[in-house]
C-alpha atoms as a PDB file:
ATOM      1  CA  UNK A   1       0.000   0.000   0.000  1.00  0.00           C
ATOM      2  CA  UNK A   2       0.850   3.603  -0.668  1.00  0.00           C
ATOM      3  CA  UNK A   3       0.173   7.201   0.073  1.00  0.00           C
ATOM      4  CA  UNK A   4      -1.607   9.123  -2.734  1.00  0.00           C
ATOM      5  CA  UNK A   5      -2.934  12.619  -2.313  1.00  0.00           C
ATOM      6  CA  UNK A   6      -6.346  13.056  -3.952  1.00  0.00           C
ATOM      7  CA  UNK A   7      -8.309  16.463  -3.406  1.00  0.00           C
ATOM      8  CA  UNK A   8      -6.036  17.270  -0.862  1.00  0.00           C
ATOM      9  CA  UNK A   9      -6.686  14.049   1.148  1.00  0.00           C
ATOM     10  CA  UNK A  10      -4.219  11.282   1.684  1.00  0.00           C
ATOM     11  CA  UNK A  11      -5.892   8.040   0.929  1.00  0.00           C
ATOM     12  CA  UNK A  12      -4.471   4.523   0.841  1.00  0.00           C
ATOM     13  CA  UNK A  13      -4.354   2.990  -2.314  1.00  0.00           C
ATOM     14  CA  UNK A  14      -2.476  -0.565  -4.287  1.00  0.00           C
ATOM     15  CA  UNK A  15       0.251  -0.110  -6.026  1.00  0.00           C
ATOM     16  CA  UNK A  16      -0.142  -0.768 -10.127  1.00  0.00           C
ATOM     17  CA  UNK A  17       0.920  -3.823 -10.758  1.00  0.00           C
ATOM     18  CA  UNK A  18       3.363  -2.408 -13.190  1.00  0.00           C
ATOM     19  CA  UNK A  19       5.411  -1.741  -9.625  1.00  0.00           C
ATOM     20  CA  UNK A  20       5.422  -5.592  -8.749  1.00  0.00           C
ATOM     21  CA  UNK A  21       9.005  -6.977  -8.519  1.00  0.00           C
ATOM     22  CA  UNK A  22      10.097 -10.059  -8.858  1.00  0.00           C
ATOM     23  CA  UNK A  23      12.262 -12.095  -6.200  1.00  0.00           C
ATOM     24  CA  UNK A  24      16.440 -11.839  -7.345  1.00  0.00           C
ATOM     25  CA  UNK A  25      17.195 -14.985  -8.539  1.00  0.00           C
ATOM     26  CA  UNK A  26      20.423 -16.273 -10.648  1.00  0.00           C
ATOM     27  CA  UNK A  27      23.765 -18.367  -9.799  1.00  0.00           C
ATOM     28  CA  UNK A  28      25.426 -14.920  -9.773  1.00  0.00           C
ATOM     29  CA  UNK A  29      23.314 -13.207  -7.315  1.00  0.00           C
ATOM     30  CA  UNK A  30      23.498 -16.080  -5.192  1.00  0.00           C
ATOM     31  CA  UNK A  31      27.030 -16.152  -4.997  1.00  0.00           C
ATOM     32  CA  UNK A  32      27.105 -12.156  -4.023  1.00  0.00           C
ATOM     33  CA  UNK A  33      24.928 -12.931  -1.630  1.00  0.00           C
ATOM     34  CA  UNK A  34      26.656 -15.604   0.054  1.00  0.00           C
ATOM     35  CA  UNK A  35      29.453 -13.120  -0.121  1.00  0.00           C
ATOM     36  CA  UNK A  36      27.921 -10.275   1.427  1.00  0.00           C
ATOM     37  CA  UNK A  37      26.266 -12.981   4.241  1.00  0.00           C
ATOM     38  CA  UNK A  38      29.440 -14.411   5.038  1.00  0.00           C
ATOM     39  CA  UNK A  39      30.794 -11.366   5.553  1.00  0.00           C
ATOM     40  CA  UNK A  40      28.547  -9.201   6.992  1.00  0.00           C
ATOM     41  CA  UNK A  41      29.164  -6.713   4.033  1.00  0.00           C
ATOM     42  CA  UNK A  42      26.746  -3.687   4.222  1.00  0.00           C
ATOM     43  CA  UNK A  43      25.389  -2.462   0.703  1.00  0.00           C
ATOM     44  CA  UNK A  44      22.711   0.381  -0.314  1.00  0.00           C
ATOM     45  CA  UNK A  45      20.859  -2.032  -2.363  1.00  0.00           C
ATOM     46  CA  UNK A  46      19.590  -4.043   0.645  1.00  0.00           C
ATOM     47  CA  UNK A  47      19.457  -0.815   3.183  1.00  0.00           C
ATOM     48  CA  UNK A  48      17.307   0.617   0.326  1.00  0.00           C
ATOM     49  CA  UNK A  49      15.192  -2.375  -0.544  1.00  0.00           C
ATOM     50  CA  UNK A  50      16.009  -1.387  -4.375  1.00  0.00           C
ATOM     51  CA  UNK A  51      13.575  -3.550  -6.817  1.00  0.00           C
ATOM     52  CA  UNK A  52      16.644  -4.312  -8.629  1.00  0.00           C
ATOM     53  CA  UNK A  53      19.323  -5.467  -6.502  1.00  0.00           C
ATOM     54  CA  UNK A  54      18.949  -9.271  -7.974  1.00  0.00           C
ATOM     55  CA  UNK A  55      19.788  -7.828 -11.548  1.00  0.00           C
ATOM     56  CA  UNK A  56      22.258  -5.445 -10.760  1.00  0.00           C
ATOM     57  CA  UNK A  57      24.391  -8.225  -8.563  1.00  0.00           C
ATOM     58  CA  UNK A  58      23.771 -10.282 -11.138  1.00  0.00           C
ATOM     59  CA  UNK A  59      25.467  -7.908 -13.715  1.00  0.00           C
ATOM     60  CA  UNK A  60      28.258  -7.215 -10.942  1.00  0.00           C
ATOM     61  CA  UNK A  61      27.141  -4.047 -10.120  1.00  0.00           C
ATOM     62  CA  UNK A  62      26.835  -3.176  -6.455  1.00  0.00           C
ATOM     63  CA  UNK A  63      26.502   0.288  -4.255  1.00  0.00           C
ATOM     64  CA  UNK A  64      27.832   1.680  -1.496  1.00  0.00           C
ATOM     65  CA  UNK A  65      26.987   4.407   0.862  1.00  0.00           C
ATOM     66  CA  UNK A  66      29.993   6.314   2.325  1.00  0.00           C
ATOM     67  CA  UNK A  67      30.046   9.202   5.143  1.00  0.00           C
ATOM     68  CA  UNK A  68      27.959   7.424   7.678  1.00  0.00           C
ATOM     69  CA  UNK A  69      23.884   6.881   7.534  1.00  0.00           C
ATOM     70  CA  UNK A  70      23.416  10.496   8.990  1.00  0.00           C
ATOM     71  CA  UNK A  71      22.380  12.938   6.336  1.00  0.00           C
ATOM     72  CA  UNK A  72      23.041  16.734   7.411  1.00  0.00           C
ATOM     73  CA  UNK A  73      19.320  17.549   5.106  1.00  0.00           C
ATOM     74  CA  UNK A  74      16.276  16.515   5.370  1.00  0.00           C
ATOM     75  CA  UNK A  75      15.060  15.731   2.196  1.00  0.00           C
ATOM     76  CA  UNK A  76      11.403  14.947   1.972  1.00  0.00           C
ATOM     77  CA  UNK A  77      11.753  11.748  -0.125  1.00  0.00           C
ATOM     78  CA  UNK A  78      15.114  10.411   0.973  1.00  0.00           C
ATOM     79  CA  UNK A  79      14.668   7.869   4.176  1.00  0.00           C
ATOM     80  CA  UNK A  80      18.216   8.379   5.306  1.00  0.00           C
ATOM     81  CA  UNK A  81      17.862  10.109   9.296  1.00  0.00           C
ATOM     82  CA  UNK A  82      18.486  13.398   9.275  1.00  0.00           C
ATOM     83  CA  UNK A  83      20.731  14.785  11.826  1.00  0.00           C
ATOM     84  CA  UNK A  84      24.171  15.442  13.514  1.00  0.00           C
ATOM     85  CA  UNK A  85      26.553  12.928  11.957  1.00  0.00           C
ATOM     86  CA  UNK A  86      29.552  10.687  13.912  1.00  0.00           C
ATOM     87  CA  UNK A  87      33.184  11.767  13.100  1.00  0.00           C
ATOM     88  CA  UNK A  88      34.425  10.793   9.707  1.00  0.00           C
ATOM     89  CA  UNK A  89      35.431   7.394   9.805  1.00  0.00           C
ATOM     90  CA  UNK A  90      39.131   7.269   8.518  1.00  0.00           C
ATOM     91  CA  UNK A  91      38.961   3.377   7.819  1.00  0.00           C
ATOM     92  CA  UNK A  92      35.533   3.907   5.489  1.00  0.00           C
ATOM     93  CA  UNK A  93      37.711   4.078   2.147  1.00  0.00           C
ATOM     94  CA  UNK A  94      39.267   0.254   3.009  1.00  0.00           C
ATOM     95  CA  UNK A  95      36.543  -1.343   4.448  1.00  0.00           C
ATOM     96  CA  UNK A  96      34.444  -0.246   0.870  1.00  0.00           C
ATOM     97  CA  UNK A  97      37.343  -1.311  -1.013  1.00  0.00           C
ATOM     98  CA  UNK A  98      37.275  -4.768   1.054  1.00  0.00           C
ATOM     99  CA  UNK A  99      33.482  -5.118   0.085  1.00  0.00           C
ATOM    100  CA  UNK A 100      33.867  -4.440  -3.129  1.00  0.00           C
ATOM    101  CA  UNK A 101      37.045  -6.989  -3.641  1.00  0.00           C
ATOM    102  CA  UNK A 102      35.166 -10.017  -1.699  1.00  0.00           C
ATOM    103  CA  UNK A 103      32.279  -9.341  -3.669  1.00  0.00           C
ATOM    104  CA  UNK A 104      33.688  -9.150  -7.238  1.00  0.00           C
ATOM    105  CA  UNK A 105      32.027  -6.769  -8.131  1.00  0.00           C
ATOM    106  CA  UNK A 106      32.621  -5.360 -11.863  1.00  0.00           C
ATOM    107  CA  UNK A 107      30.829  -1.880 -11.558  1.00  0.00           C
ATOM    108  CA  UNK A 108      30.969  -0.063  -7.732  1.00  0.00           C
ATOM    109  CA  UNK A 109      27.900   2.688  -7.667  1.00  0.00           C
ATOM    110  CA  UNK A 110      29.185   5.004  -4.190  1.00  0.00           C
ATOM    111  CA  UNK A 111      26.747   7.432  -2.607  1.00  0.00           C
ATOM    112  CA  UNK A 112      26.650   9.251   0.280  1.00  0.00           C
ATOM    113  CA  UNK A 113      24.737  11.504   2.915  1.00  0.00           C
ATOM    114  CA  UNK A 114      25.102  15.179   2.471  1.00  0.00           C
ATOM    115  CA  UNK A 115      27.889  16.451   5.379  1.00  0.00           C
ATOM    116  CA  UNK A 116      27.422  19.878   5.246  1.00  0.00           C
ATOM    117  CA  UNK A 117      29.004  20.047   8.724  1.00  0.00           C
ATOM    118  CA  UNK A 118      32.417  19.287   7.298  1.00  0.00           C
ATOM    119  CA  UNK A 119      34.161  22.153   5.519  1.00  0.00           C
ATOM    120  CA  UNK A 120      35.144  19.561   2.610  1.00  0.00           C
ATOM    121  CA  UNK A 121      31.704  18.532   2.296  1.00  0.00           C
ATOM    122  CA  UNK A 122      33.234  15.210   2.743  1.00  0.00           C
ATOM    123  CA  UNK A 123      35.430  15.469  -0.572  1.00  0.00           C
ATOM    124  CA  UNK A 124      38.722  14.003   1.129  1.00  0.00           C
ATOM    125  CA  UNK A 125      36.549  10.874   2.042  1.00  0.00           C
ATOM    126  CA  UNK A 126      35.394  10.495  -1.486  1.00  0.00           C
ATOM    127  CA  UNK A 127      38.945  10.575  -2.945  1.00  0.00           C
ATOM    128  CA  UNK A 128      40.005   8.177  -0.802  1.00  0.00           C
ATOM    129  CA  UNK A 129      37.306   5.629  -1.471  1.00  0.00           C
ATOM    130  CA  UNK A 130      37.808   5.479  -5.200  1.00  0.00           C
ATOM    131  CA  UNK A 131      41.476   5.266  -4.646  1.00  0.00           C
ATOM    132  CA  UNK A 132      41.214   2.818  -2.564  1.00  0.00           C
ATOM    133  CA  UNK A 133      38.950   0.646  -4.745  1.00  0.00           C
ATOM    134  CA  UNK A 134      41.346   1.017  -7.636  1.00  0.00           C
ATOM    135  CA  UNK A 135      44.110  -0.106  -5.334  1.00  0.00           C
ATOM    136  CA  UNK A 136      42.470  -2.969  -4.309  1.00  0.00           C
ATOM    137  CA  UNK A 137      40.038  -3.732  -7.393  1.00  0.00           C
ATOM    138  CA  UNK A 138      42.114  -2.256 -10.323  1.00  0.00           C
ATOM    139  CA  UNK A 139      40.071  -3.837 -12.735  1.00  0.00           C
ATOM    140  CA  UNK A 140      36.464  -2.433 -11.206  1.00  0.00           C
ATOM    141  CA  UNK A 141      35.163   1.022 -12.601  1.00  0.00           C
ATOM    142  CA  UNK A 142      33.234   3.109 -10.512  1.00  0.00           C
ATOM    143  CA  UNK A 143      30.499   6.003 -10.631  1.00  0.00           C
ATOM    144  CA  UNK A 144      30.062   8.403  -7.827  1.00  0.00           C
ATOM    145  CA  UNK A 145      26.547   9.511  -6.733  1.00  0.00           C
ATOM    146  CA  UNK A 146      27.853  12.790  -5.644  1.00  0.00           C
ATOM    147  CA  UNK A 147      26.222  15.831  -2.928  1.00  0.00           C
ATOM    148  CA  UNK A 148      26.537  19.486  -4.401  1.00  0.00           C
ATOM    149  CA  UNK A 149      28.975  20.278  -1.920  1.00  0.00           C
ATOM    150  CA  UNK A 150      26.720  23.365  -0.754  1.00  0.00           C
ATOM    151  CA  UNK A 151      28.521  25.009  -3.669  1.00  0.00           C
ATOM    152  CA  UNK A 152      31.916  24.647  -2.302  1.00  0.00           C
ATOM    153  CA  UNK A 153      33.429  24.569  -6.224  1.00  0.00           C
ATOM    154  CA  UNK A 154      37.100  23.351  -4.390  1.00  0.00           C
ATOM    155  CA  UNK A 155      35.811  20.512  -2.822  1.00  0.00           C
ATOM    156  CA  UNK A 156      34.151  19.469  -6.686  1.00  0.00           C
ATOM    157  CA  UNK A 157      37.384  20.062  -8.213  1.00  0.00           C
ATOM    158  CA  UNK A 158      38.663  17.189  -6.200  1.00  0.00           C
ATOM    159  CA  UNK A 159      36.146  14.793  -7.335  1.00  0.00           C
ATOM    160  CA  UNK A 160      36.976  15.896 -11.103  1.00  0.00           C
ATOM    161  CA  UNK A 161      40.863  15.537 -10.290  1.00  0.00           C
ATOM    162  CA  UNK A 162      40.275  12.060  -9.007  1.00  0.00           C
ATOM    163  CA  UNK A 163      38.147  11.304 -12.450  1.00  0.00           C
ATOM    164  CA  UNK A 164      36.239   8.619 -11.634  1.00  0.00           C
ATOM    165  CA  UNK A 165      34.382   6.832 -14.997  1.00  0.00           C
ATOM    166  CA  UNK A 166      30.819   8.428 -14.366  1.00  0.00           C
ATOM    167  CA  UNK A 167      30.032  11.325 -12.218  1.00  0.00           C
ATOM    168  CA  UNK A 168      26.599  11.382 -11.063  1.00  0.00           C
ATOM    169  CA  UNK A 169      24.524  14.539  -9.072  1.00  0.00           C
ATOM    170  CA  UNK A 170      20.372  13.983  -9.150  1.00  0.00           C
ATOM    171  CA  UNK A 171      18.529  16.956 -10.100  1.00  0.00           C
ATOM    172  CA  UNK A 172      15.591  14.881  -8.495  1.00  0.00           C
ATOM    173  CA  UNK A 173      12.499  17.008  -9.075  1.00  0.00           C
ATOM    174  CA  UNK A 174      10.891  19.734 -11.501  1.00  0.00           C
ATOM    175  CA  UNK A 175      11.996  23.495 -10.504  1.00  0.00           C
ATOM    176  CA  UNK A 176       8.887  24.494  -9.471  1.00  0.00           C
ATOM    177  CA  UNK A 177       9.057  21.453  -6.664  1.00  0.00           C
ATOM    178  CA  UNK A 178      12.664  21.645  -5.702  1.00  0.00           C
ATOM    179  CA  UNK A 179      12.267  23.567  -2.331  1.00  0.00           C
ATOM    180  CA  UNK A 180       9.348  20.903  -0.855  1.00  0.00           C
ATOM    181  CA  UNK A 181      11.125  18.046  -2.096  1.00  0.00           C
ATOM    182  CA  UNK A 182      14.829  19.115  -1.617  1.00  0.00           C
ATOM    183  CA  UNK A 183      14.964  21.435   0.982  1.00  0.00           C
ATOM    184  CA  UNK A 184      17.974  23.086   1.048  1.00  0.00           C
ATOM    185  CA  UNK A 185      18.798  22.050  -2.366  1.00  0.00           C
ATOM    186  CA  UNK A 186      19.185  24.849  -5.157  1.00  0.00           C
ATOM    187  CA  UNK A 187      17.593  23.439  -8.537  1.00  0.00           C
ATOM    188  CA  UNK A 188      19.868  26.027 -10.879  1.00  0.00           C
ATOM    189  CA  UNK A 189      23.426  25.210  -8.268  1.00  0.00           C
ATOM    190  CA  UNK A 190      22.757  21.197  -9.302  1.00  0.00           C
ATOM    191  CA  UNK A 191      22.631  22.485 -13.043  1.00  0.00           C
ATOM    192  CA  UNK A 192      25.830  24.019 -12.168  1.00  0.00           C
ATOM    193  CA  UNK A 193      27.649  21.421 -11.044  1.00  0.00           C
ATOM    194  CA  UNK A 194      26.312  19.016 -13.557  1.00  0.00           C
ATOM    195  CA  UNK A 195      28.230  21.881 -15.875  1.00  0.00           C
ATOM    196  CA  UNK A 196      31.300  22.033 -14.316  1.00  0.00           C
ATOM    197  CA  UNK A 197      31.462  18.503 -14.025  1.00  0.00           C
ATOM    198  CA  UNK A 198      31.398  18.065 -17.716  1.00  0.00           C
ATOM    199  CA  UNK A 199      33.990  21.179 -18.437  1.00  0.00           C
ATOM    200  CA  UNK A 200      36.035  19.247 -16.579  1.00  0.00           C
ATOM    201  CA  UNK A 201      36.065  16.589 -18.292  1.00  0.00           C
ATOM    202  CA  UNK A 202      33.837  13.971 -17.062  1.00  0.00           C
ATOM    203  CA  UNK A 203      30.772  11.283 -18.273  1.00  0.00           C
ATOM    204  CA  UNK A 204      28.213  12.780 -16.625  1.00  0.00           C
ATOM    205  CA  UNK A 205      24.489  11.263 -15.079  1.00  0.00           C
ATOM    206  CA  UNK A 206      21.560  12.436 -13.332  1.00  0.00           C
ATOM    207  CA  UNK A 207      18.582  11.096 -12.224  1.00  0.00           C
ATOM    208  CA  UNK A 208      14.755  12.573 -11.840  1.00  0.00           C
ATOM    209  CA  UNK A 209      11.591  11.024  -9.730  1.00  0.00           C
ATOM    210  CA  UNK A 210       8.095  11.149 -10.987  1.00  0.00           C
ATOM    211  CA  UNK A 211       4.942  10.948  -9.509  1.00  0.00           C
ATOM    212  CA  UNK A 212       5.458  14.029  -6.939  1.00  0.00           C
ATOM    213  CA  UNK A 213       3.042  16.256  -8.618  1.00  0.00           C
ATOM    214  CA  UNK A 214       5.159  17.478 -11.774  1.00  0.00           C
ATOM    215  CA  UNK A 215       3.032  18.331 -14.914  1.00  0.00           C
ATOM    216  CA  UNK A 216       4.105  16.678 -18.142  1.00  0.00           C
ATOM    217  CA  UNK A 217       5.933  20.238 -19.568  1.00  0.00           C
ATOM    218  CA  UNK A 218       7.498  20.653 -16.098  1.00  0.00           C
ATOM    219  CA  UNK A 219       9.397  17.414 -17.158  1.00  0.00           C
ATOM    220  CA  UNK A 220      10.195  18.264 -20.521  1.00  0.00           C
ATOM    221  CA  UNK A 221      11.589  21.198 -19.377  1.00  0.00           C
ATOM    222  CA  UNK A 222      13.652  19.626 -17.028  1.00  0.00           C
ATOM    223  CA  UNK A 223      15.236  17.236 -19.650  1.00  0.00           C
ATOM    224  CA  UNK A 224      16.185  20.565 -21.359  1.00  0.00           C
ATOM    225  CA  UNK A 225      17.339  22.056 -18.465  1.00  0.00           C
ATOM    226  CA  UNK A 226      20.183  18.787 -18.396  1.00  0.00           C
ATOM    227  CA  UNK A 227      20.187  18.676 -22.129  1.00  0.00           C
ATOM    228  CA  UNK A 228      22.066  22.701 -22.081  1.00  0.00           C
ATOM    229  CA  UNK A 229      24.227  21.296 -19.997  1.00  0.00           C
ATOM    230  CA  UNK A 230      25.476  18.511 -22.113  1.00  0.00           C
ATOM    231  CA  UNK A 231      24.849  15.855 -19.150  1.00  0.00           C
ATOM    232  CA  UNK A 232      25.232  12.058 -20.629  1.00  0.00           C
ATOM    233  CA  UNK A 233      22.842  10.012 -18.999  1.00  0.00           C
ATOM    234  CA  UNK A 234      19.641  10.275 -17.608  1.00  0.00           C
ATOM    235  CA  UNK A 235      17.344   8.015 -15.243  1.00  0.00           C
ATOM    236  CA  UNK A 236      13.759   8.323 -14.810  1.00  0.00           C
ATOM    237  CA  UNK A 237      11.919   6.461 -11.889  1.00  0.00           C
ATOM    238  CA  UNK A 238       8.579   6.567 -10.304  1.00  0.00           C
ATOM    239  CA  UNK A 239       8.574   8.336  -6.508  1.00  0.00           C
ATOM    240  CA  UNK A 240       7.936   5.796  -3.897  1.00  0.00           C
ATOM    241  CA  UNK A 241       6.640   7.094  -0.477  1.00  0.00           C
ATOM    242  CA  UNK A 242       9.612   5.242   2.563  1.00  0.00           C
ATOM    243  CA  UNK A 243       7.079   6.594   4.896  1.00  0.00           C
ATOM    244  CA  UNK A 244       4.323   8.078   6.506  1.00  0.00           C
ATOM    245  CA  UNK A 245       6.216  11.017   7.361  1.00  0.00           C
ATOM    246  CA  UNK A 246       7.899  11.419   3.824  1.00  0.00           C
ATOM    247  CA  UNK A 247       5.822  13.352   0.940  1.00  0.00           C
ATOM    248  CA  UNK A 248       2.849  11.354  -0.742  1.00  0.00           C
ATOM    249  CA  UNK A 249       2.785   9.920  -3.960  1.00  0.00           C
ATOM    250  CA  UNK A 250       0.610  12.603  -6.576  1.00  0.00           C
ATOM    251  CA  UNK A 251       0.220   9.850  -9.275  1.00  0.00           C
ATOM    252  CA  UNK A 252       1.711   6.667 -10.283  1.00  0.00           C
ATOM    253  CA  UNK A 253       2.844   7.287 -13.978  1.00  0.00           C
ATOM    254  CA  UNK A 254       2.186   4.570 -16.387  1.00  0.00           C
ATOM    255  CA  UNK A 255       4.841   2.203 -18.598  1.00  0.00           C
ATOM    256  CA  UNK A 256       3.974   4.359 -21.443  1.00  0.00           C
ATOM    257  CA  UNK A 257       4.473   7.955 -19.985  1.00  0.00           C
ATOM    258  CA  UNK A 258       7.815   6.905 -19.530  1.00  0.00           C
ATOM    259  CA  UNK A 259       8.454   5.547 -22.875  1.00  0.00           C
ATOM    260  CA  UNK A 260       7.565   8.953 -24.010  1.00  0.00           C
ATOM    261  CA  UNK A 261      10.116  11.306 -21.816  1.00  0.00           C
ATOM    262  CA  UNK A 262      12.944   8.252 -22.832  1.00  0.00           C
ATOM    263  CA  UNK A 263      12.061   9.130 -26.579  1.00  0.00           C
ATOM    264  CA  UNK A 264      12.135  12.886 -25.805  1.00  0.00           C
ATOM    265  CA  UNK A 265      15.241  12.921 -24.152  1.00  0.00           C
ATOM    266  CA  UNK A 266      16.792  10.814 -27.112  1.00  0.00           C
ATOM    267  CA  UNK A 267      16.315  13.381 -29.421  1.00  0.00           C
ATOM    268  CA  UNK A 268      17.758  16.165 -26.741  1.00  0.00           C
ATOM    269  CA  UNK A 269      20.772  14.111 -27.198  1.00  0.00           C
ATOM    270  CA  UNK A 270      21.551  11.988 -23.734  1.00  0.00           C
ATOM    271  CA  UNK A 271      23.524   8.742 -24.808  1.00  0.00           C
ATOM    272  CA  UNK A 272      21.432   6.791 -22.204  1.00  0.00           C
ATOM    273  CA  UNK A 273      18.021   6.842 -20.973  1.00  0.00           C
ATOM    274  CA  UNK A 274      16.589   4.387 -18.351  1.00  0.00           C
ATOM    275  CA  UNK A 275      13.594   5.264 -17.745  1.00  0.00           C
ATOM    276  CA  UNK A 276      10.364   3.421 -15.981  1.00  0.00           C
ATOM    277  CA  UNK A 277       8.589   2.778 -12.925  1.00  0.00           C
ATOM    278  CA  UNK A 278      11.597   0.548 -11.529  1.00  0.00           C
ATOM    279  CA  UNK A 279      14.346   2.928 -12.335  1.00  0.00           C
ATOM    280  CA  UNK A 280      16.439   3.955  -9.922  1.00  0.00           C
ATOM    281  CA  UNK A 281      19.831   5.798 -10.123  1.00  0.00           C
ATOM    282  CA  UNK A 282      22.336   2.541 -10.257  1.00  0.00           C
ATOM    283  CA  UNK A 283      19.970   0.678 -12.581  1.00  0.00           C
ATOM    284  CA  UNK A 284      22.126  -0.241 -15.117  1.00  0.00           C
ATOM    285  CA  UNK A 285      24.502   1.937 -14.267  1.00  0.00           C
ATOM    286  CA  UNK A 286      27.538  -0.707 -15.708  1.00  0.00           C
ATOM    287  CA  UNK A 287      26.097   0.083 -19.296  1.00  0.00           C
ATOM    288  CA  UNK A 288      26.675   3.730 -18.764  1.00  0.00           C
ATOM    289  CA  UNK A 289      30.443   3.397 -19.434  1.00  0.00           C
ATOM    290  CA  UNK A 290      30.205   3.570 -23.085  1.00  0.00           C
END
């Protein structure tokens, strides 16, 4: 069951069965999860409950959370606790690396909380991490599901100096919706480092959520809004509610709606589009390396 705001009244409604996953099956996914079992590995795919995490490990495709599991913003989708983080864990950057070498894994996806409280935003952490994998893992490639950095452009640079293969930064929502849904978010600062991003030289991703009220031109003009600034790839996934406390669904878009944004965005000139109700950020992210 789900939230879904009708006339201004929550009401409790299925979920379309276009939003039914299947159980992760597959020799490979078993052997990941033995993996991550055995070794009491801790991934975002299972902390997340992501519909996809039997494909993905079954590609060899995996993510990882760095920074902690306390976000310094309070995002009204995101289920991650908001509050004052624990010191920066110095031994994060090998124990990730260590995950990703016991679990094989081909493609590493890392995310992480916003930490506005540090004055690098958490940059130094990040570095580390991906240098770390590629000591341990030289043959995995990696894309980073990176904060804004609250603008801090140094603490970017270092992310663009460390080049990892895809550099992602979610634009989320529509303009008009950025404040409710990211609240201390800036819609035009994510354009900006999507931009700066690609100036300096990197494959470049973002993902947006429907189903939080958007109108159909609202999203058309965000895919032009990414398209000026030459991003790469682009995901498109239906808005699930975490909970009760987290903004209601508007509307559960259909198969076919998002058939029609991927085919838009095509012709805007994004090398990749994933796009339906299932999407999320890391879904396929190993075939974005082309």
């Amino acid at each position: 069951m789900d939230t879904i705001t009708t006339n201004d009244n929550p009401v409790r409604i299925k979920k379309p069965k276009w939003l039914r996953v299947k159980l992760p099956t597959g020799e490979n996914y078993k052997k990941v999860r033995s993996l991550v079992d055995e070794h009491n590995l801790h991934t975002i795919c299972e902390s997340g409950n992501c519909p996809n995490m039997g494909e993905c490990w079954g590609e060899g495709t995996a993510t990882f959370m760095i920074l902690g599991n306390i976000c310094t913003r309070s995002c009204g989708f995101c289920a991650v606790q908001t509050g004052k983080p624990l010191d920066v864990d110095l031994f994060e950057p090998a124990k990730v690396a260590q995950s990703v070498k016991l679990m094989q894994v081909k493609h590493a996806v890392l995310t992480s909380v916003d930490r506005d409280d540090l004055e690098d935003g958490g940059a130094d952490i990040w570095v580390a991490t991906v240098k770390s994998i590629r000591r341990k893992s030289p043959g995995t490639t990696m894309e980073t599901l990176i904060p804004d950095f609250g603008g801090k452009w140094q603490n970017l640079q270092k992310i663009i100096e460390v080049a990892p293969e895809v550099v992602s930064h979610n634009l989320e929502t529509v303009r008009r919706l950025t404040k409710q849904v990211r609240i201390q978010a800036k819609y035009d600062r994510s354009l900006e480092v999507l931009m700066r991003l690609k100036k300096g030289g990197m494959k470049t991703k973002s993902g947006i959520m429907l189903g939080l009220g958007e109108t159909e031109e609202e999203i058309f003009e965000t895919i032009d809004d990414l398209s000026t600034v030459n991003c790469d790839i682009l995901t498109m996934g239906q808005y699930l509610q975490p909970t009760p406390k987290h903004l209601p669904v508007a509307e559960f878009v259909p198969p076919q709606k998002f058939d029609e944004y991927k085919e838009y965005a095509l012709t805007k000139g994004f090398k990749y589009v994933e796009s339906g109700p299932l999407v999320r950020s890391s879904y396929h992210a190993e075939k974005h390396l082309f």
